[in-house]
Protein backbone atom coordinates (compact mmCIF):
# COMPACT_ATOMS: atom_id res chain seq x y z
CA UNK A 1 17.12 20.19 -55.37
CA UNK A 2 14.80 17.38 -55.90
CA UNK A 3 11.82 17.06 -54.61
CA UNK A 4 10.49 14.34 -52.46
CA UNK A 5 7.72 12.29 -54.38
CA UNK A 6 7.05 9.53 -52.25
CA UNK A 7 3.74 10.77 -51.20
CA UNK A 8 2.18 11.90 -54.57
CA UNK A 9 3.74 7.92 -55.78
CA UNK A 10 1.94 6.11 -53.06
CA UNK A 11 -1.19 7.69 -53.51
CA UNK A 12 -1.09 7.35 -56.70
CA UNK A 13 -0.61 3.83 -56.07
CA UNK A 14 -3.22 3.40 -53.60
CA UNK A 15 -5.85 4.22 -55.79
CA UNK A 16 -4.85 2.30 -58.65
CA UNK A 17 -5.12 -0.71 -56.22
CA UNK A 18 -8.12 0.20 -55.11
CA UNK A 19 -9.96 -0.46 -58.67
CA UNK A 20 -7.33 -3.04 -59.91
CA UNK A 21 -9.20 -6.81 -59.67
CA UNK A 22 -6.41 -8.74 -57.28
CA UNK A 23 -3.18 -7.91 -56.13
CA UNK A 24 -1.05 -5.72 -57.73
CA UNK A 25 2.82 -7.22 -58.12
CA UNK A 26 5.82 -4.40 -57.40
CA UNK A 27 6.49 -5.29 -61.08
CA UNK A 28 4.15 -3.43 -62.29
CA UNK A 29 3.41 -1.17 -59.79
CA UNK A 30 7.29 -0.33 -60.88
CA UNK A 31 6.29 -0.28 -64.32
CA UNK A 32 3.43 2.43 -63.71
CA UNK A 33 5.55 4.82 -61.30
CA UNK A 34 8.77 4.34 -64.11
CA UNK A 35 11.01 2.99 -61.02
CA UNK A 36 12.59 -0.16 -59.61
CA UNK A 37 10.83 -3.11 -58.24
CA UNK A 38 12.97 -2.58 -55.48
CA UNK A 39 11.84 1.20 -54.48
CA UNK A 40 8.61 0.01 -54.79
CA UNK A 41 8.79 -2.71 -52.32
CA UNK A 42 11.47 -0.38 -49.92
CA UNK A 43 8.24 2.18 -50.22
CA UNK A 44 5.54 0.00 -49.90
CA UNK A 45 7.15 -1.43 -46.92
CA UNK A 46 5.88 1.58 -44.58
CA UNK A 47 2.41 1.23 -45.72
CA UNK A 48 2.23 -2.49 -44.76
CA UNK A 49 3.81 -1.73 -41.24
CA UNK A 50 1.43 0.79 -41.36
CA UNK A 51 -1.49 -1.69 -41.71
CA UNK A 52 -2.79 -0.16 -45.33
CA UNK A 53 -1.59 -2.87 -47.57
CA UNK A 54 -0.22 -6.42 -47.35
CA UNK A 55 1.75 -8.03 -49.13
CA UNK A 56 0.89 -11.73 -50.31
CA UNK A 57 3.83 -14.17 -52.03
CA UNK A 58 3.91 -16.50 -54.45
CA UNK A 59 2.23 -17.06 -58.36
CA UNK A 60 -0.75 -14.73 -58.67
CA UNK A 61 0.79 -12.37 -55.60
CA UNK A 62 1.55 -8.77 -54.92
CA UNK A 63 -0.03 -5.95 -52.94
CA UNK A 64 -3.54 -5.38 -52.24
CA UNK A 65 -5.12 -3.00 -49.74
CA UNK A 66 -5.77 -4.06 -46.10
CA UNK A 67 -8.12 -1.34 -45.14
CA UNK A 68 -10.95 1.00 -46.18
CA UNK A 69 -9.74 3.83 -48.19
CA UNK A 70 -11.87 5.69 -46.02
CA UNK A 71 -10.04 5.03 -43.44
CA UNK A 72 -6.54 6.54 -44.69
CA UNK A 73 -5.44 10.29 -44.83
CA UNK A 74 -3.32 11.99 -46.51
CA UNK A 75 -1.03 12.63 -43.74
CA UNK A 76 -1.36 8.96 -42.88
CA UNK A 77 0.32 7.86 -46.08
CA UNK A 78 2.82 11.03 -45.35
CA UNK A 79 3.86 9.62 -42.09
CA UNK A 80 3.92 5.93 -43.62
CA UNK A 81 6.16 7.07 -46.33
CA UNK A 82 8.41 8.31 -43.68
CA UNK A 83 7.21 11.40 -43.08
CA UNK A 84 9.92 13.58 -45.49
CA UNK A 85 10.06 17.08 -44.44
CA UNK A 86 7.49 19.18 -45.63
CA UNK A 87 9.72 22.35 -46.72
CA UNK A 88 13.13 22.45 -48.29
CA UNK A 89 13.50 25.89 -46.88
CA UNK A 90 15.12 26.65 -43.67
CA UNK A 91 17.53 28.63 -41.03
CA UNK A 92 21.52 28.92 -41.19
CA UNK A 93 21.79 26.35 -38.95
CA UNK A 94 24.50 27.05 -35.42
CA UNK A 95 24.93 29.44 -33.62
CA UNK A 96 25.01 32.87 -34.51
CA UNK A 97 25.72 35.76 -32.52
CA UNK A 98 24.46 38.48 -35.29
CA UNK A 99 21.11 39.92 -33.78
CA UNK A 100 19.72 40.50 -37.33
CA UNK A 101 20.40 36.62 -38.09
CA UNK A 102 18.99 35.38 -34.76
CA UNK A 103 15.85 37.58 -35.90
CA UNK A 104 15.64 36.40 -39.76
CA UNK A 105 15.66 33.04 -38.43
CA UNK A 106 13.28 33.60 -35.71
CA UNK A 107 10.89 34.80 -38.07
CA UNK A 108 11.17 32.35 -40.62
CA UNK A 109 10.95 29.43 -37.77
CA UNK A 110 7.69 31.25 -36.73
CA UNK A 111 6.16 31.19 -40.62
CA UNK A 112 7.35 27.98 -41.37
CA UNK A 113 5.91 26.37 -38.42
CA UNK A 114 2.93 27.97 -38.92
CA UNK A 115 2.38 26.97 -42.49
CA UNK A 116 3.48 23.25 -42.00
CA UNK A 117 0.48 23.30 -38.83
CA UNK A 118 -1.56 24.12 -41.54
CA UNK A 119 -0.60 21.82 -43.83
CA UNK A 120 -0.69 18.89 -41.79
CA UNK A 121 -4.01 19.75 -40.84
CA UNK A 122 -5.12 19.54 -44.27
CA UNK A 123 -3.43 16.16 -45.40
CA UNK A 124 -5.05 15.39 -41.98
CA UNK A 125 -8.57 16.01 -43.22
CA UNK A 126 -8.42 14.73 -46.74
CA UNK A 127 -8.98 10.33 -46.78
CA UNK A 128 -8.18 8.71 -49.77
CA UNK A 129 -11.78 7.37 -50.44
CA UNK A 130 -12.71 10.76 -50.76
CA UNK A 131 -9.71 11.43 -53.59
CA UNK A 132 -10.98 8.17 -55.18
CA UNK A 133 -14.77 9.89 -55.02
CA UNK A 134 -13.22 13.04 -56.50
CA UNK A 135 -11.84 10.90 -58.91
CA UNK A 136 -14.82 9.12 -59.99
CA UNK A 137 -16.86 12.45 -60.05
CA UNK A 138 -14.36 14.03 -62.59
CA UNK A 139 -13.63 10.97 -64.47
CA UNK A 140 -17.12 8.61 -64.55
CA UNK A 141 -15.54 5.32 -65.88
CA UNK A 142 -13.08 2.75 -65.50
CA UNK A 143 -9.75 3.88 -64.10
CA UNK A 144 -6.73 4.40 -66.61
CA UNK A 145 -3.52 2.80 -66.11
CA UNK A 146 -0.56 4.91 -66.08
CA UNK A 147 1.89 4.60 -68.92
């Protein structure tokens, strides 16, 4: 099964753009994440409906940030990103009338739930100025662009 990237990309993203002088064109924001233009832009959408980015036409164009880092979670970019499930995991899904199914899936309803509360509550708490502070602590220089 693949795994859903989206979030990882967009942060990823989101920081490059916040040390890159100007806008950044899907081009090369393609270029950096080894995808299509077109993903890019399909992704990118959410985060300008969103209100973190804009996008601005014509020569010397792209996408540039419309808000303080500070003012973005991690969960916010989850949910802009269309919020992809959190776990691949899950129940046999219908009806079942074998007790020792209904109680498997009971219990693993009960963890699951418990651990994506968790979760949520992190990506809740962490803002993306404080990855790019993180960032900047571990790595004192000029930001690298991605191959």
């Amino acid at each position: 099964m693949r795994r859903d990237s989206r979030l990882s990309r967009m942060l990823h993203v989101l920081l490059h753009m916040a040390r890159h002088d100007g806008p950044m064109t899907s081009d090369a924001i393609a270029t950096m994440l080894r995808t299509n233009p077109v993903v890019v832009r399909r992704t990118m959408a959410g985060l300008r409906e969103a209100g973190y980015v804009r996008s601005e036409k014509g020569h010397g164009g792209g996408w540039v940030l419309a808000c303080d880092l500070d003012a973005i979670s991690l969960l916010d970019v989850h949910r802009a990103v269309g919020g992809p499930q959190i776990f691949a995991i899950g129940n046999e899904a219908g009806p079942t009338h074998c007790l020792v199914e209904k109680l498997v899936n009971e219990s693993l309803a009960d963890a699951l739930s418990e651990a994506e509360k968790l979760l949520i509550a992190r990506f809740g708490s962490v803002s993306l100025g404080q990855l790019a502070r993180d960032f900047d602590a571990r790595y004192a220089g000029p930001l690298p662009s991605s191959p």
